[in-house]
N, C-alpha and C. Protein backbone atom coordinates (compact mmCIF):
# COMPACT_ATOMS: atom_id res chain seq x y z
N UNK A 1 -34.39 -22.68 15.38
CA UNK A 1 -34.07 -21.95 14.17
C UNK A 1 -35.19 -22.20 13.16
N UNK A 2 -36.00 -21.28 12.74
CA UNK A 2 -36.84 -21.31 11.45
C UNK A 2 -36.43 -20.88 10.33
N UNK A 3 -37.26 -21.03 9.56
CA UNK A 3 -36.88 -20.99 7.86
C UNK A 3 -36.51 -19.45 8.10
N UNK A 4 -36.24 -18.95 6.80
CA UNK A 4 -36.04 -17.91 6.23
C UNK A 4 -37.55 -17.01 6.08
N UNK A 5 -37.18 -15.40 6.65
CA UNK A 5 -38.47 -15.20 6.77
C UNK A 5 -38.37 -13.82 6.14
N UNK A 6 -39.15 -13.05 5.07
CA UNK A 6 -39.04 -12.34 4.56
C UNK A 6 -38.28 -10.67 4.96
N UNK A 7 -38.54 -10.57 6.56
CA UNK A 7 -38.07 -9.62 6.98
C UNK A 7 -36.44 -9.48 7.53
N UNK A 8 -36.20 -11.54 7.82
CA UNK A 8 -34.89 -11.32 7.96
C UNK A 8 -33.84 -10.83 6.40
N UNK A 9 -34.59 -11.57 5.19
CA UNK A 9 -34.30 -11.02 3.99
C UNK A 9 -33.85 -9.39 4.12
N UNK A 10 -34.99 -8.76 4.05
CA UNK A 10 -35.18 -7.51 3.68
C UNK A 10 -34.08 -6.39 4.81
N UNK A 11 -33.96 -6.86 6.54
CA UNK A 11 -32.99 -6.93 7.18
C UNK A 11 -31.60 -6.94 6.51
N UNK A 12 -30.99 -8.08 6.60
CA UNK A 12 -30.19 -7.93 5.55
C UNK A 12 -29.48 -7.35 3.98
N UNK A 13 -30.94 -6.96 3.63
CA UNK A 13 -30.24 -6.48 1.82
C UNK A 13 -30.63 -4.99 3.08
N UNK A 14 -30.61 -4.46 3.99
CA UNK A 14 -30.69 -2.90 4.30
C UNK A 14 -29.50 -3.16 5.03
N UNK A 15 -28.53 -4.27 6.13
CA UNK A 15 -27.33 -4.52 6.00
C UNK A 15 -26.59 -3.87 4.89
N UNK A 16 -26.28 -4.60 3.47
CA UNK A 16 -26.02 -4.49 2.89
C UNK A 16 -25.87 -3.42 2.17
N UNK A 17 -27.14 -2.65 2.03
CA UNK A 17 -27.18 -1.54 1.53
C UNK A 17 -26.09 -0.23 2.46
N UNK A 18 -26.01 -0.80 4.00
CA UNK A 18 -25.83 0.41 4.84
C UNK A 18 -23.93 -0.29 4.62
N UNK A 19 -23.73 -1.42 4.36
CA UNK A 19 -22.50 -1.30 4.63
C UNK A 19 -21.95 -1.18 2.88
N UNK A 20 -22.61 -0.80 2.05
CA UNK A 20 -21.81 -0.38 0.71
C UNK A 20 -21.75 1.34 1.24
N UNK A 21 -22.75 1.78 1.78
CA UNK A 21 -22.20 3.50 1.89
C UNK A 21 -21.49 3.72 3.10
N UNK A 22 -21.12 2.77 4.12
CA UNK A 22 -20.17 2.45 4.90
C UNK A 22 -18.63 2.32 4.19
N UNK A 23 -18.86 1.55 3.05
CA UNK A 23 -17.52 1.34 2.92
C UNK A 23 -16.82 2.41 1.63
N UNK A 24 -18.10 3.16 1.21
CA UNK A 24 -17.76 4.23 0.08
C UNK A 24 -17.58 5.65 0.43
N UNK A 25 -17.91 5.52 2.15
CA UNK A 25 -17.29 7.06 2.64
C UNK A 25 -15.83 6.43 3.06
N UNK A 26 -15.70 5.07 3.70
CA UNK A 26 -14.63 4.99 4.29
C UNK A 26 -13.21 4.82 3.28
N UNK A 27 -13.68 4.59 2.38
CA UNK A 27 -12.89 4.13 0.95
C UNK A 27 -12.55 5.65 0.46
N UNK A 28 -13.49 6.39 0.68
CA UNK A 28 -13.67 8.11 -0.25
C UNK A 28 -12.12 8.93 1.14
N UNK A 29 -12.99 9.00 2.21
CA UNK A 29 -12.39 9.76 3.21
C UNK A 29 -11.08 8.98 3.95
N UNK A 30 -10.96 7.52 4.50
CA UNK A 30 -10.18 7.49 4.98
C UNK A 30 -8.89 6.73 4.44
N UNK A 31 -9.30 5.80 3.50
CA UNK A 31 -7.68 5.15 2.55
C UNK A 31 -7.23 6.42 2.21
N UNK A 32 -7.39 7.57 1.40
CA UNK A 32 -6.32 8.55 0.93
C UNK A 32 -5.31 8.47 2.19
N UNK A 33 -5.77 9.41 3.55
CA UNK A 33 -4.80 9.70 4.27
C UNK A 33 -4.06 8.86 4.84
N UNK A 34 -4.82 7.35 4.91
CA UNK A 34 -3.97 5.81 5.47
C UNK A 34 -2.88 5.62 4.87
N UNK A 35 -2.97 6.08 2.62
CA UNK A 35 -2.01 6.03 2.18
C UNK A 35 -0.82 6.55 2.26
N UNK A 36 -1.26 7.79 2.79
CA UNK A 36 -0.31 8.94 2.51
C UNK A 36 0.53 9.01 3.68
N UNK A 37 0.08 8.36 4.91
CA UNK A 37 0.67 8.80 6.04
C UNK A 37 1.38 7.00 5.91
N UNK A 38 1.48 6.34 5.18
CA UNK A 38 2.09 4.65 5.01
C UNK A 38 3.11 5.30 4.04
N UNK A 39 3.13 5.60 2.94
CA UNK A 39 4.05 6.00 2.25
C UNK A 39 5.24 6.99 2.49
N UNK A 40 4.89 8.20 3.68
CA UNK A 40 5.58 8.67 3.98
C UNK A 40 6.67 8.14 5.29
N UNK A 41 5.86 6.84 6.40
CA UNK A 41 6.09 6.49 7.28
C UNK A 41 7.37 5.09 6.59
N UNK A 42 7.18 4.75 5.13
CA UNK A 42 8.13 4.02 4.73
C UNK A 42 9.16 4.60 3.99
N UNK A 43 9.57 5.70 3.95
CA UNK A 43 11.09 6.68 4.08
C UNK A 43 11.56 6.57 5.23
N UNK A 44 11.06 6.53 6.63
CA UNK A 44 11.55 6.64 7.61
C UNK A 44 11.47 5.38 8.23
N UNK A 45 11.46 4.26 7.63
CA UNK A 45 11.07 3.21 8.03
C UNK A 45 10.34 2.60 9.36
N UNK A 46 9.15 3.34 9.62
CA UNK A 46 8.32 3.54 10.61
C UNK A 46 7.20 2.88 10.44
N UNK A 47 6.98 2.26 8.95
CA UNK A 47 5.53 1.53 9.09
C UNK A 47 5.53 0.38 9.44
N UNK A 48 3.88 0.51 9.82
CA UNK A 48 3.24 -0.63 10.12
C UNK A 48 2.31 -1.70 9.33
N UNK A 49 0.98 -1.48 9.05
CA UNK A 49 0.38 -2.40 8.82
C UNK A 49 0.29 -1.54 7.27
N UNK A 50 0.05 -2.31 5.90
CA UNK A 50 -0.34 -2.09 4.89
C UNK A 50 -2.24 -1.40 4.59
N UNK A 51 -2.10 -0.24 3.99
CA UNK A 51 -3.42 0.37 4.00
C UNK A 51 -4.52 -0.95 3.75
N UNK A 52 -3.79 -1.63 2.59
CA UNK A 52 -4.50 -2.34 1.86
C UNK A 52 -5.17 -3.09 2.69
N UNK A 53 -4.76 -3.73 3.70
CA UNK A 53 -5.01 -5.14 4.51
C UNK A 53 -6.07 -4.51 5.74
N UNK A 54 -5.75 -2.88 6.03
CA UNK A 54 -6.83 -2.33 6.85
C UNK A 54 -7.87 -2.21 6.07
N UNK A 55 -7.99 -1.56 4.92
CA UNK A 55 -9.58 -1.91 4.19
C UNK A 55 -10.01 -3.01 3.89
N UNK A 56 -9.15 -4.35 3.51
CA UNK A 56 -9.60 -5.04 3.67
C UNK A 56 -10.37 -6.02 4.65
N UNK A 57 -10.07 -5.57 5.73
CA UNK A 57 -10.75 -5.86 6.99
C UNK A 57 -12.41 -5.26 6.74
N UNK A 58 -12.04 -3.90 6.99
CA UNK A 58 -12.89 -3.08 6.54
C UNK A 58 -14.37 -3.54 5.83
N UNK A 59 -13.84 -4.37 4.51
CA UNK A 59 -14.32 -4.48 3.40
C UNK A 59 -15.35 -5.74 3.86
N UNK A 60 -14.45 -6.52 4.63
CA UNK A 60 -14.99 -7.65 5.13
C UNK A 60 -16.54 -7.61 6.01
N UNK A 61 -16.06 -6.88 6.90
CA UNK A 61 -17.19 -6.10 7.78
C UNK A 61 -18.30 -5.25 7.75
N UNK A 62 -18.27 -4.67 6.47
CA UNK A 62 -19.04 -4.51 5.40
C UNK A 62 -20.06 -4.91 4.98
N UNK A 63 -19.24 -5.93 3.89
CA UNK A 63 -19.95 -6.73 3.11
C UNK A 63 -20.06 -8.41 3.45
N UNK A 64 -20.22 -8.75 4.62
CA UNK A 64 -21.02 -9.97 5.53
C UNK A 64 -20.93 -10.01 6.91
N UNK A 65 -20.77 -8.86 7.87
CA UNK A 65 -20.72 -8.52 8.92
C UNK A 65 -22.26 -8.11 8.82
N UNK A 66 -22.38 -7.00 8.57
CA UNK A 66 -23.63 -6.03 8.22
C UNK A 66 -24.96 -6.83 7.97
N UNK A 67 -24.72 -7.34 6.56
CA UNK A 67 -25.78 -8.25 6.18
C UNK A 67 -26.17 -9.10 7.64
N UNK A 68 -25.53 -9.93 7.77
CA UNK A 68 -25.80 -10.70 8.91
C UNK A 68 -26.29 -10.38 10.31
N UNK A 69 -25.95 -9.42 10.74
CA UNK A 69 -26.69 -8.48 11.54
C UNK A 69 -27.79 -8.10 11.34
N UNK A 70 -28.08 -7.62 10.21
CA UNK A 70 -29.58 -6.88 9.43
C UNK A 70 -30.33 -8.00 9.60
N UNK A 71 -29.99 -9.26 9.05
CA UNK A 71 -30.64 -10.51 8.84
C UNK A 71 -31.63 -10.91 9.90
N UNK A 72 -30.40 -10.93 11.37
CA UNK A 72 -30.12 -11.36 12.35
C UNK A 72 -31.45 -10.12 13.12
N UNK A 73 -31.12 -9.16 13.37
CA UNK A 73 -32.71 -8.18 13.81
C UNK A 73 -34.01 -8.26 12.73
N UNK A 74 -33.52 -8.59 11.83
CA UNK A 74 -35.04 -8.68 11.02
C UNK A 74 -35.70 -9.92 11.54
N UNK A 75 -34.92 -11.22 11.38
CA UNK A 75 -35.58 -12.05 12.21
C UNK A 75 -36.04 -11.28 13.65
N UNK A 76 -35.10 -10.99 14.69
CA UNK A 76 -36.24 -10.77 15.82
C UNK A 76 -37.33 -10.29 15.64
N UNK A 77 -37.36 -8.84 15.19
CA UNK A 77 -38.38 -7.90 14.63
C UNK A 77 -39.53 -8.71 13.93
N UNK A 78 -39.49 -9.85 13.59
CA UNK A 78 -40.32 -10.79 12.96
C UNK A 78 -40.81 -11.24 13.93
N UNK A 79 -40.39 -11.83 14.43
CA UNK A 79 -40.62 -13.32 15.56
C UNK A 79 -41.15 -11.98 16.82
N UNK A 80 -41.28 -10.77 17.27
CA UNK A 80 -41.84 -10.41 18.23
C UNK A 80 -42.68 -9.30 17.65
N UNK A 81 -43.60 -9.85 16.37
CA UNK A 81 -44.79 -9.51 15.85
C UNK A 81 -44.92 -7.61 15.37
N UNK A 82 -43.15 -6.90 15.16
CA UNK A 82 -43.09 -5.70 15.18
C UNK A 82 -43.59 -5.59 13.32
């Protein structure tokens, strides 16, 4: 394991970058209908998991899944002189 190397940096904040518009289409397009089809599924007492706790997964994976990955190929991409 070596230090910190500018590309695993830069790797990472493009992580980052890719999982904020990851999580602002998924936030835009898919919580509405998660809500809507949870709210209606608890009249009929048919639900399951809370929207909330699926984006929050979501959210997780995101914002230090991503990064860490980015990080994680920037180092290679470093270390095999790309």
């Amino acid at each position: 394991m070596g230090a910190i190397s500018q590309y695993g940096v830069i790797g990472a904040f493009l992580g980052l970058v890719f999982g904020l518009f990851d999580y602002i289409i998924l936030d835009r397009l898919l919580y509405p209908k998660m809500r809507e089809s949870y709210e209606y599924a608890k009249t009929t007492q048919t639900h399951r998991f809370d929207p909330n706790v699926i984006m929050g997964v979501i959210k997780i994976a995101c914002f230090t899944v991503f990064p860490v990955i980015g990080y994680i190929i920037g180092n290679e991409l470093a270390n095999q002189g790309l």
